[in-house]
N, C-alpha and C. Protein backbone atom coordinates (compact mmCIF):
# COMPACT_ATOMS: atom_id res chain seq x y z
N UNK A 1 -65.08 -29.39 -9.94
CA UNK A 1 -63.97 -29.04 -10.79
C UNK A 1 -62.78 -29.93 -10.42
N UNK A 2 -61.90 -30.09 -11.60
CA UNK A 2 -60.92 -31.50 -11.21
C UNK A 2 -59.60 -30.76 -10.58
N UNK A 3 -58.90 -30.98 -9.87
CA UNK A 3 -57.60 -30.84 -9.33
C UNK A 3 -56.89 -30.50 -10.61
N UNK A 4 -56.93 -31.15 -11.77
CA UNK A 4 -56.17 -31.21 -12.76
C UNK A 4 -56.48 -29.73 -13.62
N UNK A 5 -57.32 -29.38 -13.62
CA UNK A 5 -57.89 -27.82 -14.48
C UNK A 5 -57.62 -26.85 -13.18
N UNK A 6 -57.88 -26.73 -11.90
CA UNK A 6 -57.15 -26.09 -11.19
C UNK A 6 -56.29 -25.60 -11.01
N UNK A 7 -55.08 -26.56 -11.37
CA UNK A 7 -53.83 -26.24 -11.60
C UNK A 7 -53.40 -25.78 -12.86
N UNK A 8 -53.75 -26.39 -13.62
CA UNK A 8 -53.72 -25.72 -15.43
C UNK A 8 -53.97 -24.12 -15.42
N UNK A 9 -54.98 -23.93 -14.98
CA UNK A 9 -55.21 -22.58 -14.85
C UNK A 9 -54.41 -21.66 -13.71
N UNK A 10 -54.36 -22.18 -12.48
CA UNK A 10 -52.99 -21.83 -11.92
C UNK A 10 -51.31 -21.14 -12.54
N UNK A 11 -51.35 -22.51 -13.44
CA UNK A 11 -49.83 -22.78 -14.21
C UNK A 11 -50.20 -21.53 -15.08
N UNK A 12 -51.71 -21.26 -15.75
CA UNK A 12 -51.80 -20.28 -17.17
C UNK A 12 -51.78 -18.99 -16.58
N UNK A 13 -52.37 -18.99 -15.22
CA UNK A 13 -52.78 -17.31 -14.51
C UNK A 13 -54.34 -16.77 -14.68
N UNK A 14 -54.95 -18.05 -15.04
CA UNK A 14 -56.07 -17.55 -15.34
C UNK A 14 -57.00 -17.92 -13.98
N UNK A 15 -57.51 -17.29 -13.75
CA UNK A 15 -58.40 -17.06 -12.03
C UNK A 15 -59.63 -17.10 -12.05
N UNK A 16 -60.65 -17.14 -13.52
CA UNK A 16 -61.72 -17.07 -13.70
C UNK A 16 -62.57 -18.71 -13.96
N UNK A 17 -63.77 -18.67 -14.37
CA UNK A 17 -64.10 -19.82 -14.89
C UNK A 17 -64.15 -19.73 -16.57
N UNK A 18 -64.01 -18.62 -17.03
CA UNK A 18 -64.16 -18.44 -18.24
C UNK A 18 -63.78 -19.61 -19.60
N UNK A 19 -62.89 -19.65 -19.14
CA UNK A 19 -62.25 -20.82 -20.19
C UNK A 19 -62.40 -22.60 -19.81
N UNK A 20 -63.05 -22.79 -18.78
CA UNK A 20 -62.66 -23.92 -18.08
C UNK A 20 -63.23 -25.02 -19.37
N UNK A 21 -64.28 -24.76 -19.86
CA UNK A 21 -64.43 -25.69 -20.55
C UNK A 21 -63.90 -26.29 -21.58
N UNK A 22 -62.98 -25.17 -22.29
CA UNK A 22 -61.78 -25.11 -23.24
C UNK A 22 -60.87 -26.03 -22.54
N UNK A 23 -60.47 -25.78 -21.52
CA UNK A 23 -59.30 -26.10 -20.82
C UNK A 23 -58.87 -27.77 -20.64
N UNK A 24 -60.44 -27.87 -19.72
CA UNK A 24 -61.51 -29.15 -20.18
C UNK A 24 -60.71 -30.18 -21.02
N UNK A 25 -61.03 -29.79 -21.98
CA UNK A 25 -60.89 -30.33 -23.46
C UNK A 25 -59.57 -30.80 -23.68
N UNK A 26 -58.95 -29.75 -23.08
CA UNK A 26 -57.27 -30.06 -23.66
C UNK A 26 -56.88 -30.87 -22.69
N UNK A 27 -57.27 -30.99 -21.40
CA UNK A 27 -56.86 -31.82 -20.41
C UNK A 27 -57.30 -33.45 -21.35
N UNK A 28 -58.06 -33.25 -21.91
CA UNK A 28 -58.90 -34.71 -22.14
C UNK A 28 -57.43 -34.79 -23.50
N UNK A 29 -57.43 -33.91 -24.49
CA UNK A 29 -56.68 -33.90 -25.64
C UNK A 29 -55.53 -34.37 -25.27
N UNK A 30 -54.67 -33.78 -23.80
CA UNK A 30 -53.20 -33.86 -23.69
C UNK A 30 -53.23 -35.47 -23.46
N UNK A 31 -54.11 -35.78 -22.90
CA UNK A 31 -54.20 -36.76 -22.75
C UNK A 31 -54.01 -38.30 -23.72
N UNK A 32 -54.98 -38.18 -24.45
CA UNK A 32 -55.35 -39.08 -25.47
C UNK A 32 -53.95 -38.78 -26.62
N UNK A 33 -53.67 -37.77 -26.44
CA UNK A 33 -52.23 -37.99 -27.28
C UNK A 33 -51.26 -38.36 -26.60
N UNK A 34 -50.76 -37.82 -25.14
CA UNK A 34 -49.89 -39.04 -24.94
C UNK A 34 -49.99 -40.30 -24.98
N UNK A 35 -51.04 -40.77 -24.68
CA UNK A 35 -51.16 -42.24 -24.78
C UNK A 35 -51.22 -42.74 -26.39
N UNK A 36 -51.27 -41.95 -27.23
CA UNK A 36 -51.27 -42.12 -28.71
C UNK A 36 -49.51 -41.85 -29.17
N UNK A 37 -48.77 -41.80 -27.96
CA UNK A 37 -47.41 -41.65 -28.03
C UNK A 37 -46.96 -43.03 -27.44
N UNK A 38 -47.62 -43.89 -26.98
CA UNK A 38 -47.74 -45.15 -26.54
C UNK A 38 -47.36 -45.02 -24.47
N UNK A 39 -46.98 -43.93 -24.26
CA UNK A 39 -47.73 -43.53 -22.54
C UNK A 39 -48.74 -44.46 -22.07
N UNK A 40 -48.38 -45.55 -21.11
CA UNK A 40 -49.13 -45.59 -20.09
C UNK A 40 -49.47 -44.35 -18.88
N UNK A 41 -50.93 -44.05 -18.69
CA UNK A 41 -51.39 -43.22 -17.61
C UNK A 41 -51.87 -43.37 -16.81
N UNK A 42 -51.44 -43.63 -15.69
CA UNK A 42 -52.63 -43.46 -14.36
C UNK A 42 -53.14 -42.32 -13.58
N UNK A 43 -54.69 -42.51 -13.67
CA UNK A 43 -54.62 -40.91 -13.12
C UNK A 43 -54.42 -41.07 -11.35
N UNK A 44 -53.98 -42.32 -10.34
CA UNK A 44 -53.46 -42.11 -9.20
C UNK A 44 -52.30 -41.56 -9.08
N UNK A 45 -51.29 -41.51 -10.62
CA UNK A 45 -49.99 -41.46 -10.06
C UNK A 45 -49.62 -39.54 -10.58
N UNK A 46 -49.41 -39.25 -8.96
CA UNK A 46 -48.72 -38.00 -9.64
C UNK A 46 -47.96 -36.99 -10.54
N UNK A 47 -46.87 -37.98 -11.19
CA UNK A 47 -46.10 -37.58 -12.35
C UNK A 47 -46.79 -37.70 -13.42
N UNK A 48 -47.74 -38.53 -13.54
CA UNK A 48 -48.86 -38.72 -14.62
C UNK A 48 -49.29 -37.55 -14.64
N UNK A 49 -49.93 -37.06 -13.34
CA UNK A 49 -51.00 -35.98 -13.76
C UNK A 49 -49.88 -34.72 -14.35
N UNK A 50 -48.87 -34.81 -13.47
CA UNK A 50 -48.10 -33.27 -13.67
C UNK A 50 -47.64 -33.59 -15.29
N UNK A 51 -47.40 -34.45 -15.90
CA UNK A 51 -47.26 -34.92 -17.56
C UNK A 51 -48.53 -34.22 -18.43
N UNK A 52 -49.04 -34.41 -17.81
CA UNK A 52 -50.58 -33.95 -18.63
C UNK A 52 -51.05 -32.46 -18.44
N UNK A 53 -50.70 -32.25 -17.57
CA UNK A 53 -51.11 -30.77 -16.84
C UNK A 53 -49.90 -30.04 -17.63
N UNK A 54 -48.45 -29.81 -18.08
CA UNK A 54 -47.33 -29.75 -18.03
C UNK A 54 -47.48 -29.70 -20.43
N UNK A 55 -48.10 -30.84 -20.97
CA UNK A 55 -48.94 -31.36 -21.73
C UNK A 55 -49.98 -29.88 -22.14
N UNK A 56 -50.94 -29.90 -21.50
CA UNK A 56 -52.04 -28.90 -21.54
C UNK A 56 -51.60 -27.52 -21.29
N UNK A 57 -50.46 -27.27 -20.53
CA UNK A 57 -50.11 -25.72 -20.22
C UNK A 57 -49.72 -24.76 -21.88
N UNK A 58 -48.94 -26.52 -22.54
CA UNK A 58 -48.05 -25.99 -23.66
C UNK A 58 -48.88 -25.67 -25.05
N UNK A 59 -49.76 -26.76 -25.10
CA UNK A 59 -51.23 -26.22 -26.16
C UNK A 59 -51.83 -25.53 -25.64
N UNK A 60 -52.06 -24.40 -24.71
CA UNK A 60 -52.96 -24.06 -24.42
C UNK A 60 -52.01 -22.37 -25.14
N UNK A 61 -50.91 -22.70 -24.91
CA UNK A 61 -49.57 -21.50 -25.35
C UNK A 61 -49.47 -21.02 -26.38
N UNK A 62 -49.09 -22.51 -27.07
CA UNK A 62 -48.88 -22.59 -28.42
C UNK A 62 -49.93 -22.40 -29.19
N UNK A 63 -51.14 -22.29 -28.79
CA UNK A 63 -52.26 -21.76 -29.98
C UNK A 63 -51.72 -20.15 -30.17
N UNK A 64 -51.30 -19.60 -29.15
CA UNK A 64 -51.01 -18.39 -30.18
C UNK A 64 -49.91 -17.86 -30.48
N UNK A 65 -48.65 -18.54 -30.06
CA UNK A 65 -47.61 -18.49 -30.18
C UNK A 65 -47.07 -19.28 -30.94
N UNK A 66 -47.26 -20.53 -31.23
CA UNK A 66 -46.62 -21.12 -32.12
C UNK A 66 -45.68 -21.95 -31.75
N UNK A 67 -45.57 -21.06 -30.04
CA UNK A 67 -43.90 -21.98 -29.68
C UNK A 67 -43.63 -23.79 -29.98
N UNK A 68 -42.29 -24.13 -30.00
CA UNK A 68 -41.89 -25.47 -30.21
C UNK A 68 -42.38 -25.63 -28.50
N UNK A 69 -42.12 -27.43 -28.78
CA UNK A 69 -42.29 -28.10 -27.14
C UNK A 69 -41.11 -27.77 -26.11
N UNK A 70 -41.54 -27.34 -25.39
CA UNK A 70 -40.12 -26.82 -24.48
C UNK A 70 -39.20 -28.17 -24.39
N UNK A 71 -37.80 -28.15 -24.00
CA UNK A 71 -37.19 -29.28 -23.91
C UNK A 71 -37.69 -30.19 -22.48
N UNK A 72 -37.96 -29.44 -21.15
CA UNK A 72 -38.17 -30.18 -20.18
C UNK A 72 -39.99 -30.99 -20.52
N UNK A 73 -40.35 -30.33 -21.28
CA UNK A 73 -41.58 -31.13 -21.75
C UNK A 73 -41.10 -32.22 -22.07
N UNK A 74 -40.61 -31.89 -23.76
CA UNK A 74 -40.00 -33.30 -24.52
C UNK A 74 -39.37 -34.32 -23.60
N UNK A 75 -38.72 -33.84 -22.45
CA UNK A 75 -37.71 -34.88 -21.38
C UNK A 75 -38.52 -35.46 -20.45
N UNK A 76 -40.01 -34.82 -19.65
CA UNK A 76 -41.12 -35.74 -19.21
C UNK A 76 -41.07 -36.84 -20.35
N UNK A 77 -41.98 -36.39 -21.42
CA UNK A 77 -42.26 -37.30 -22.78
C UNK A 77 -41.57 -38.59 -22.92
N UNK A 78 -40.27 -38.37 -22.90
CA UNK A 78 -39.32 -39.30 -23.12
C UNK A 78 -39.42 -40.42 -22.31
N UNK A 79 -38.68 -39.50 -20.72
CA UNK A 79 -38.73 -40.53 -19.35
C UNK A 79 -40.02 -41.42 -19.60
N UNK A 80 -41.25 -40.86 -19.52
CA UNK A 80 -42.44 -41.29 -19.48
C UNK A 80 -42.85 -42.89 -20.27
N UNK A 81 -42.10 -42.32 -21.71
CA UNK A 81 -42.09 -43.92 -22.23
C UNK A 81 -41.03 -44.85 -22.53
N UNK A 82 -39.87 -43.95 -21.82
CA UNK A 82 -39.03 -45.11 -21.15
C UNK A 82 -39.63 -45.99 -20.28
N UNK A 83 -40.19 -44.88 -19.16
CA UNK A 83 -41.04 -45.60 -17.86
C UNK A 83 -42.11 -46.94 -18.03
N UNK A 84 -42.66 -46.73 -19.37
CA UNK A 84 -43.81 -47.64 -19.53
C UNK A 84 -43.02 -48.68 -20.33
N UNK A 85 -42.26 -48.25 -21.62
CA UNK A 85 -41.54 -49.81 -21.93
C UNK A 85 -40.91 -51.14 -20.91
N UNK A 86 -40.25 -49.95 -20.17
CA UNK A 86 -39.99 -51.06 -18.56
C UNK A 86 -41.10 -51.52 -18.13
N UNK A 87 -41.93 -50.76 -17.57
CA UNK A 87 -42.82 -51.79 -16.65
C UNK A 87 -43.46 -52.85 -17.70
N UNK A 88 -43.72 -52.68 -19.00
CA UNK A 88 -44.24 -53.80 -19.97
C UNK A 88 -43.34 -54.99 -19.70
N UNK A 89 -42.17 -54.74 -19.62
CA UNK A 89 -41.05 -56.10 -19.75
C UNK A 89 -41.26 -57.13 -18.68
């Protein structure tokens, strides 16, 4: 099991394996859309993972809530591809 669904489920409260494979998924999903936000990711670098994990907590929410993206989400988001336009230059 990855460090990264560990904590997801941590962050959700969920203690079981029940959902992991769902969870799974969205880890892979949060993923492939940030980088479809133009995000560079590494999975060595820590703020990466907590982006994605952080990413996955909020779809995993919002399926039944509906909620908007929290703002400290949107403000990872941001930094994030500030972060990568720089290192491109």
């Amino acid at each position: 099991m990855s460090a990264n669904l560990e904590i997801v489920k941590h962050m959700i409260g969920i203690y079981t394996d029940a959902e992991d494979t769902y969870i799974e998924e969205l880890l892979k999903v949060a993923k492939l859309d940030l980088e479809k936000m133009g995000i560079v990711l590494d999975a060595e670098n820590a703020s990466d993972n907590h982006l994605i994990r952080q990413y996955t907590v909020w779809q995993y929410r919002t399926r039944k809530t509906g909620e908007a993206m929290p703002r400290s989400l949107a403000f990872s988001i941001h930094n994030h591809l500030i972060g990568s336009v720089q290192n491109d230059s």
